[in-house]
Protein backbone atom coordinates (compact mmCIF):
# COMPACT_ATOMS: atom_id res chain seq x y z
CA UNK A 1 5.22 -7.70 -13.15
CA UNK A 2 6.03 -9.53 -9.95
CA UNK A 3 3.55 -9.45 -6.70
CA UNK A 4 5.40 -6.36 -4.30
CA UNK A 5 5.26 -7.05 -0.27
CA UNK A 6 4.00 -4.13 1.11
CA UNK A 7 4.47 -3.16 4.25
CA UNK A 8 1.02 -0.85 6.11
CA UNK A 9 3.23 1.90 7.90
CA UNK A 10 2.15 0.74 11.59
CA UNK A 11 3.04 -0.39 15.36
CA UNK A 12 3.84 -4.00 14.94
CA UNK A 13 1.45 -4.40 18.00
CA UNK A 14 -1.77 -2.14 16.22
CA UNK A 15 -4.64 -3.91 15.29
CA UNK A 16 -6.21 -1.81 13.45
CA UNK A 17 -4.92 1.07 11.69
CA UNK A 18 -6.66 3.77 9.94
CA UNK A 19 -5.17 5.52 6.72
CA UNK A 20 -5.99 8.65 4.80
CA UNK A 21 -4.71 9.12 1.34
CA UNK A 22 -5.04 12.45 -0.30
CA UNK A 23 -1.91 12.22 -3.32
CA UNK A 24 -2.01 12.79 -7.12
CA UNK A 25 -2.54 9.01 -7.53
CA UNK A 26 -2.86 6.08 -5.79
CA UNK A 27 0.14 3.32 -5.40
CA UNK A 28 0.09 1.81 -8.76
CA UNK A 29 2.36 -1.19 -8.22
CA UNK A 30 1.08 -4.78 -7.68
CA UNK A 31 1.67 -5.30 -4.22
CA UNK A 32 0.03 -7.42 -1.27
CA UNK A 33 -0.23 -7.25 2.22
CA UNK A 34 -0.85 -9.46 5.68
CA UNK A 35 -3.45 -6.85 6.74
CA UNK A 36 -7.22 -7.62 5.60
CA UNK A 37 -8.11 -4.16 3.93
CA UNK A 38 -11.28 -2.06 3.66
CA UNK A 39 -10.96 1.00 1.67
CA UNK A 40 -14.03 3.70 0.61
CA UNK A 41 -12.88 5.89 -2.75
CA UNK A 42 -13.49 9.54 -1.65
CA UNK A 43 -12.37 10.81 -5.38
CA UNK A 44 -10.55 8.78 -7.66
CA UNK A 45 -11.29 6.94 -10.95
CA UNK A 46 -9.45 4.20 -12.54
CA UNK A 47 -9.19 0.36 -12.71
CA UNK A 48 -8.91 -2.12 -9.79
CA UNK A 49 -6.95 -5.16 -10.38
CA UNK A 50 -7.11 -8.68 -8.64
CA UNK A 51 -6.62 -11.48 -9.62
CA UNK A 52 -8.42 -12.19 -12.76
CA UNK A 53 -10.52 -9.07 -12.44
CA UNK A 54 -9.91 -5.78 -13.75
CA UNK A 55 -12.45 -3.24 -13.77
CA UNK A 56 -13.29 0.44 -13.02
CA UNK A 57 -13.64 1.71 -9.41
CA UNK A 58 -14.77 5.29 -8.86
CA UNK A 59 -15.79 7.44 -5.66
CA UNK A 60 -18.27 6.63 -3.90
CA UNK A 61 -17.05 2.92 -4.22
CA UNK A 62 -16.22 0.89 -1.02
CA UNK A 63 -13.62 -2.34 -1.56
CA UNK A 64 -12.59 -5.28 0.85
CA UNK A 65 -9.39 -6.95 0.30
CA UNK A 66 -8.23 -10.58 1.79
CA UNK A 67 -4.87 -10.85 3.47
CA UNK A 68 -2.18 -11.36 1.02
CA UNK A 69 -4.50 -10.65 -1.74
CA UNK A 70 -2.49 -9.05 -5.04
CA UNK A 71 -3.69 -5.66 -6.11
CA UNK A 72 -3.60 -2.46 -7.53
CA UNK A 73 -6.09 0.61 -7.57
CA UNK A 74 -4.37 2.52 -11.13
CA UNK A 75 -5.89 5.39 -11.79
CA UNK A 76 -6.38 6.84 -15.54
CA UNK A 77 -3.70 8.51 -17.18
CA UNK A 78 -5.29 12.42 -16.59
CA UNK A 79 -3.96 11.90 -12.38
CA UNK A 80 0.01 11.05 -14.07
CA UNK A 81 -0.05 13.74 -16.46
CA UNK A 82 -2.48 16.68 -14.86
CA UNK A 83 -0.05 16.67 -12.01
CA UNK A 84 -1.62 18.90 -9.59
CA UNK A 85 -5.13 19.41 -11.46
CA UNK A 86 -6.18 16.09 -10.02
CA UNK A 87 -5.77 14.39 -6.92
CA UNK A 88 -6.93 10.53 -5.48
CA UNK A 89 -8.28 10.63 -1.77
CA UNK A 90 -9.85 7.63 -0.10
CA UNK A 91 -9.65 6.27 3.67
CA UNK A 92 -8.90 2.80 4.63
CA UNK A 93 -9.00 0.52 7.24
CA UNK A 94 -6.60 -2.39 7.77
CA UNK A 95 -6.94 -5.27 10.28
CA UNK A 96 -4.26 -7.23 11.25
CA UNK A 97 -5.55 -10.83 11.36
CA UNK A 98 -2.62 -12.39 12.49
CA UNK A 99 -2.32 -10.42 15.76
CA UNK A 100 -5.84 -10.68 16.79
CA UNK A 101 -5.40 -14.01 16.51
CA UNK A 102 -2.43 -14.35 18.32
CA UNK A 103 -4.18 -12.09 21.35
CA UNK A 104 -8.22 -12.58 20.44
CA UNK A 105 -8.55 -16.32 20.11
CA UNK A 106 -9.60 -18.27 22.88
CA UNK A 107 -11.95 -15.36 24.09
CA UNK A 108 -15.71 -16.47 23.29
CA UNK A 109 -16.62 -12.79 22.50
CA UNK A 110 -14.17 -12.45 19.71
CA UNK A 111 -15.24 -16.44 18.85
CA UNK A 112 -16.00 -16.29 14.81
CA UNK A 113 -13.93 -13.34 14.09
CA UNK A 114 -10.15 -14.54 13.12
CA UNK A 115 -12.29 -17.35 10.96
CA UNK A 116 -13.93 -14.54 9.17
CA UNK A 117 -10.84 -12.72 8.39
CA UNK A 118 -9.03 -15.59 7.29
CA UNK A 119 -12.68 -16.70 4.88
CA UNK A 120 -11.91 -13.30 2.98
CA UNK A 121 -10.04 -14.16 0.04
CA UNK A 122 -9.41 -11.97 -3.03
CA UNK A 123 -11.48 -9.11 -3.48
CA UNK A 124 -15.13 -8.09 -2.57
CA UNK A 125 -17.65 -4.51 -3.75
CA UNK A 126 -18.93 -3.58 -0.43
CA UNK A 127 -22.20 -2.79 -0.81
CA UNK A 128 -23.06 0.07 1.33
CA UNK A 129 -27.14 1.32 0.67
CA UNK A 130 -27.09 3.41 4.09
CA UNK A 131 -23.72 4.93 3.94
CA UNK A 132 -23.49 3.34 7.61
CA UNK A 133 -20.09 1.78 6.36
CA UNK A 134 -18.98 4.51 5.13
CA UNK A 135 -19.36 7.13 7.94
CA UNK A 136 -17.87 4.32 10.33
CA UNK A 137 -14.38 5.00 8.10
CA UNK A 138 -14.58 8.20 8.04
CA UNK A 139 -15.31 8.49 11.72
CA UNK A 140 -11.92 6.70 12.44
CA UNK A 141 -10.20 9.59 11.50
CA UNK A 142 -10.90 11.60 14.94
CA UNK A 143 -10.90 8.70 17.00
CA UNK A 144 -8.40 6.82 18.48
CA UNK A 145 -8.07 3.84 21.35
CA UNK A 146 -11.02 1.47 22.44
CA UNK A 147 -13.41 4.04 20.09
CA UNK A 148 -11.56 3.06 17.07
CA UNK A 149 -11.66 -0.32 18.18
CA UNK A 150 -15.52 -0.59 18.97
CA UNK A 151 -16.07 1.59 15.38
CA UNK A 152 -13.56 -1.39 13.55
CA UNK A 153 -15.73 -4.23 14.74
CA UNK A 154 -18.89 -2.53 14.00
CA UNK A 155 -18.06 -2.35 10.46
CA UNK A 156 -16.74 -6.03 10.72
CA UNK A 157 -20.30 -7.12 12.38
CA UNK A 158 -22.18 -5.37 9.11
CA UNK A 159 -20.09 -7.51 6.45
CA UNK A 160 -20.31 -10.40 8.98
CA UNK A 161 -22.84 -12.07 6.94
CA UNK A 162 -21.58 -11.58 3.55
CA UNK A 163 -24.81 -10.08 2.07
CA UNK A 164 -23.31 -7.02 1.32
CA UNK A 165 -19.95 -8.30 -0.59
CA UNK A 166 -20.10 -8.79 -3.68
CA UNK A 167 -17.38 -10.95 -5.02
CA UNK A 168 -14.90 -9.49 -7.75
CA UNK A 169 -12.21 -12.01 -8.81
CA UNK A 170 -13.19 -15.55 -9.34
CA UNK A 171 -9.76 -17.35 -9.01
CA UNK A 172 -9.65 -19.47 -6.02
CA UNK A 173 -6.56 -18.36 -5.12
CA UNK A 174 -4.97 -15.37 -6.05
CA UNK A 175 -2.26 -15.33 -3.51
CA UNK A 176 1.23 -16.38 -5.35
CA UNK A 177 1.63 -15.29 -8.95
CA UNK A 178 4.52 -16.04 -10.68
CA UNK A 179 6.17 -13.33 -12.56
CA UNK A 180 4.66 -14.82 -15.70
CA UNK A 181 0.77 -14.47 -14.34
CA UNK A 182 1.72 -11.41 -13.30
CA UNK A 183 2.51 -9.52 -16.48
């Protein structure tokens, strides 16, 4: 199983877009992409991969990716074979990191934020005990412009810290698999 390039559907001069997936099942290739992505399950159950982690992920659940990080959300077998009895829905939020670099750095406000986006590596459990994270997503669907902007680096400031990520995979890098590591 070889490591897909995925391409986020987007403007090539968006920093932030904001996705809503409502489909029988979630993209279940191994695939990675530039964009640092932030995803909350809205109903879905099946096993996250990264790296050297699998495990379950279920709604409710709220997942940060690292650019170029490997991964797949699979769900169980019932959302392949119940066709349209089940269906996978969450929102996510990708930042492009290497465009607000090329436009943000230099500017003392933004000071501290490519860094951050470039420290996420692999695959983080957001954890989320006042659902603040989670309504900032969802809010991003009805807004658009400097709004979604302000609402995309509120939820950066809350994981600024790191107390509420919880890492997954424990490889130091899981950026280039060979075809080998990846089956």
């Amino acid at each position: 199983m070889k490591v897909l390039p995925f391409k986020i559907p987007k403007p090539e001069n968006e920093l932030v877009r904001h996705q809503v997936d409502h489909v029988p099942h979630f993209y279940d290739k191994l695939h990675q992409h530039p964009e640092v992505q932030l995803t909350v399950i809205l109903k879905s159950e099946g096993s996250l991969v990264v790296g050297d982690y699998i495990g379950p992920f279920k709604a409710g659940e709220i997942y940060l990716l690292g650019s170029q990080t490997p991964h797949v959300f699979r769900n169980t077998e019932a959302y392949y074979t119940q066709g349209k009895n089940k269906k996978a829905h969450s929102q996510s939020i990708f930042y492009d990191a290497g465009l607000m670099e090329k436009h943000l750095s230099g500017i003392h406000e933004f000071e501290g934020l490519c860094p951050l986006l470039h420290s996420w590596d692999g695959c983080y459990k957001v954890s989320d005990p006042k659902n603040s994270i989670r309504r900032k997503i969802l809010s991003l669907r009805t807004t658009t412009g400097l709004m979604r902007i302000a609402h995309s680096l509120e939820i950066l400031n809350l994981l600024w810290d790191g107390s509420l990520l919880q890492r997954l995979n424990s490889m130091d890098s899981v950026k280039h698999y060979s075809e080998r590591e990846g089956k």
